[in-house]
Protein backbone atom coordinates (compact mmCIF):
# COMPACT_ATOMS: atom_id res chain seq x y z
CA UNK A 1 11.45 178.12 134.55
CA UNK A 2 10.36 175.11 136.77
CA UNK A 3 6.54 175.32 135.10
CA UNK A 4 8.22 175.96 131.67
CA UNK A 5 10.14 172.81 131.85
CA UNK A 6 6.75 170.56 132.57
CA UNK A 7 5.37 171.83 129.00
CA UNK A 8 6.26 170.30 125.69
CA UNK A 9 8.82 172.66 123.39
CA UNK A 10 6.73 173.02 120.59
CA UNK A 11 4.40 174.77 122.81
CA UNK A 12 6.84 177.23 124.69
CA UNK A 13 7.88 178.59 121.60
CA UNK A 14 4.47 179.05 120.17
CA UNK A 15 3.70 181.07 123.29
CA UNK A 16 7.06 182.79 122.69
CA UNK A 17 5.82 183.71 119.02
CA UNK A 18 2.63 184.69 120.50
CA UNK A 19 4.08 186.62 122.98
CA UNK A 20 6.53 188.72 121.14
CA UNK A 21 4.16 189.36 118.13
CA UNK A 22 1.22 190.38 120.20
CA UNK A 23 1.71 194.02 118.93
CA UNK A 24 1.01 193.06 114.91
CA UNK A 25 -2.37 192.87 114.53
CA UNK A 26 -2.22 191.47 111.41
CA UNK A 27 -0.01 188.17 112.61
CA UNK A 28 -1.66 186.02 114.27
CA UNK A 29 0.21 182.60 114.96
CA UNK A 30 -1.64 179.49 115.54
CA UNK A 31 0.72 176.62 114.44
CA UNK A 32 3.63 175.92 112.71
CA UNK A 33 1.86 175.71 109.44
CA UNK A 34 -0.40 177.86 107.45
CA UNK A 35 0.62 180.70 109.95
CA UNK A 36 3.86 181.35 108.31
CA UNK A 37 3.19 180.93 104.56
CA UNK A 38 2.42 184.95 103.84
CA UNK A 39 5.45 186.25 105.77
CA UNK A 40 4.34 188.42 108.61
CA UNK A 41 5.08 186.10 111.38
CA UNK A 42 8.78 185.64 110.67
CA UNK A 43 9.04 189.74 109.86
CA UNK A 44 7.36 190.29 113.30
CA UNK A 45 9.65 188.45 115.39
CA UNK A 46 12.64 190.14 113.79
CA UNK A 47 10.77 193.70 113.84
CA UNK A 48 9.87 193.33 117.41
CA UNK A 49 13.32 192.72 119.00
CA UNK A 50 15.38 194.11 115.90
CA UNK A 51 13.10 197.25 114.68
CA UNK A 52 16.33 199.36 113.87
CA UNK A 53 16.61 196.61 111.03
CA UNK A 54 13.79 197.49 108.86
CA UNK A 55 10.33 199.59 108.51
CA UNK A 56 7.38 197.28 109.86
CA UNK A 57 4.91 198.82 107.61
CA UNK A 58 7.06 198.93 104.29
CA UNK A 59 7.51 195.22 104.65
CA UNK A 60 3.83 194.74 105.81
CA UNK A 61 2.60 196.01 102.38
CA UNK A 62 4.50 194.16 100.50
CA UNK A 63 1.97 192.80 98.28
CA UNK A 64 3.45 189.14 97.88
CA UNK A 65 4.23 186.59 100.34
CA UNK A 66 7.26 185.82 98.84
CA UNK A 67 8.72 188.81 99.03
CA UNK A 68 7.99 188.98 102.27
CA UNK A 69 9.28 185.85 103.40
CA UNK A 70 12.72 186.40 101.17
CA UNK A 71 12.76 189.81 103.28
CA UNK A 72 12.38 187.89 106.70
CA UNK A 73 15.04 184.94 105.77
CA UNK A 74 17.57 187.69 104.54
CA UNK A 75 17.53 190.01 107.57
CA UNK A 76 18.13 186.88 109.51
CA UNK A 77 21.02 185.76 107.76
CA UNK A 78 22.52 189.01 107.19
CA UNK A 79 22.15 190.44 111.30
CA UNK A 80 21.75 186.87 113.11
CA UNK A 81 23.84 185.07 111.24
CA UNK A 82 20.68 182.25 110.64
CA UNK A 83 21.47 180.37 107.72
CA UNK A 84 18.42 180.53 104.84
CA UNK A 85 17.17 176.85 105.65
CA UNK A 86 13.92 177.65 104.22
CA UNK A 87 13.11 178.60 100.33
CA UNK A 88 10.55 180.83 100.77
CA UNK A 89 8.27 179.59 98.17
CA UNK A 90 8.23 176.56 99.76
CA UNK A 91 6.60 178.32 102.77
CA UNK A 92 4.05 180.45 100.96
CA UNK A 93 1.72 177.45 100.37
CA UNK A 94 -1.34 175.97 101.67
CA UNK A 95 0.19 174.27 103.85
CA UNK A 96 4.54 174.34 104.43
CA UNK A 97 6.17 171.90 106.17
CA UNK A 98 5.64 171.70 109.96
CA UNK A 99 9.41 170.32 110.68
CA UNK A 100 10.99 173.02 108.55
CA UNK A 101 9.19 175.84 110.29
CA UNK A 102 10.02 174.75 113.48
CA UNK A 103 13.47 173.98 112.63
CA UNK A 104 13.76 177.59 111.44
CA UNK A 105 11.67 179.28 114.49
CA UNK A 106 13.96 177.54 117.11
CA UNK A 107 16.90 179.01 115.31
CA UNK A 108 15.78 182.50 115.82
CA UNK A 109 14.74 181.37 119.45
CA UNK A 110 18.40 180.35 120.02
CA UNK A 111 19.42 184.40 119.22
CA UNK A 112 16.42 186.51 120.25
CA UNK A 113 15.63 187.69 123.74
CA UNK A 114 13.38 184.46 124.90
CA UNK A 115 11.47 185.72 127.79
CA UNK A 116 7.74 182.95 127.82
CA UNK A 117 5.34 183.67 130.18
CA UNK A 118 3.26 181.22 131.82
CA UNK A 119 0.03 183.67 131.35
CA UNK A 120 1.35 183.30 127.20
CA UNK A 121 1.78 179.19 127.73
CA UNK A 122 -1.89 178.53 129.37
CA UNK A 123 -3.36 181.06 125.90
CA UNK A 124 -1.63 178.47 123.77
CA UNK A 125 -3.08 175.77 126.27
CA UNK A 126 -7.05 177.68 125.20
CA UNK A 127 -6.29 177.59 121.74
CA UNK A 128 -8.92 175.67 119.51
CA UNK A 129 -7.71 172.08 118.28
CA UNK A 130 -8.61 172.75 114.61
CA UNK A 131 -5.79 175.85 114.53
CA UNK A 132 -3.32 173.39 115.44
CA UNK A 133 -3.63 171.44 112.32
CA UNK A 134 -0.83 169.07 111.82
CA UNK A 135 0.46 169.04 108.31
CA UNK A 136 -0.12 164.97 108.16
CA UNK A 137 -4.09 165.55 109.02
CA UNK A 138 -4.23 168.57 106.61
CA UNK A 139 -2.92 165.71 103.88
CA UNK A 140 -5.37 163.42 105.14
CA UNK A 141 -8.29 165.81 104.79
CA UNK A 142 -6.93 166.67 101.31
CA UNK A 143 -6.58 162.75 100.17
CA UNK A 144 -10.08 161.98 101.70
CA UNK A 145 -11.41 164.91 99.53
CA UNK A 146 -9.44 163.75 96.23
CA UNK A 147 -10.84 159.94 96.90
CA UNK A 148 -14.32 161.42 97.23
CA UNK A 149 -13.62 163.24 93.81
CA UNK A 150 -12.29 160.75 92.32
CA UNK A 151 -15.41 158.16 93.19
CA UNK A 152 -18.05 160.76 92.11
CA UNK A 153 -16.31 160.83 88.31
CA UNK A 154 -16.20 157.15 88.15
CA UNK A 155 -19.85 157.00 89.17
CA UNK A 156 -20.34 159.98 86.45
CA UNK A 157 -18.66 158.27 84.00
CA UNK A 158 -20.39 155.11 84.94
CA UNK A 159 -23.44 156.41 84.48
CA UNK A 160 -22.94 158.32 81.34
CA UNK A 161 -21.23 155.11 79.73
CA UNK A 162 -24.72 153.44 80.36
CA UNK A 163 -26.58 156.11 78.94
CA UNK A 164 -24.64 156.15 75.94
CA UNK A 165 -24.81 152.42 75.32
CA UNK A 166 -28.54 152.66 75.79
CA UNK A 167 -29.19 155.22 73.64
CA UNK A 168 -31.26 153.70 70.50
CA UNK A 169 -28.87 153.91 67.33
């Protein structure tokens, strides 16, 4: 525990995440973000130290992340006794709220088995920068975008509104 304790939390438990879904090979976790909006991620954990709960694959094709995340957040509640702090269409978005997932995430920490490697810690350590998006430069990418839109219409409109009073009546 010594080397755990010289890494920041937020990065323990994504190795823990890593670690204990490692056997889904449709999750893949990432961040605290856009990871978690279709469901899997939350269904693994549970699955993986809990299967007796639930069928992996019946929950896997659920077709909607909703669903899937109202699954997750109900199994939790009803065999972990984790309160349902998270709506779960406010997780299946673009982009859900970084302090809400990891709010929720550390709860089931606190109850599942919580064995991190330090092989699992260093693979978060390799990860690209760009898939650990915070949620504040995702909104700054998105605002930059918008403000780019919104210059290009007033130069459209600009320009047409010149056109039009040039036109010969």
């Amino acid at each position: 525990m010594a080397g755990l304790q010289q890494t920041n939390s937020e990065m323990i438990l994504l190795s823990w995440v890593r670690q204990s879904t490692r056997n889904y090979p449709q999750v893949n976790v990432t961040n605290f973000t856009t990871s978690w909006s279709d469901g899997l991620a939350f269904n693994a954990l549970l699955h993986r130290n809990r299967p007796d709960l639930f069928d992996w694959n019946a929950v896997a094709s659920q077709p909607s992340p909703v669903q899937r995340l109202d699954h997750a957040f109900n199994i939790a509640r009803q065999h972990l006794g984790i309160e349902k702090l998270l709506d779960p269409e406010d997780v299946a978005t673009a982009c859900p709220d970084k302090k809400s997932i990891l709010m929720y995430v550390t709860s089931l920490f606190q109850v599942l088995p919580q064995q991190v490697t330090m092989e699992a810690i260093r693979e978060v350590e390799m990860l690209p920068r760009h898939s650990r998006v915070t949620r504040e430069e995702h909104i700054e990418v998105h605002e930059q975008h918008y403000s780019q839109e919104v210059s290009f219409t007033f130069l459209l409109l600009s320009c047409y509104s010149k056109v039009v009073v040039s036109l010969p009546t």
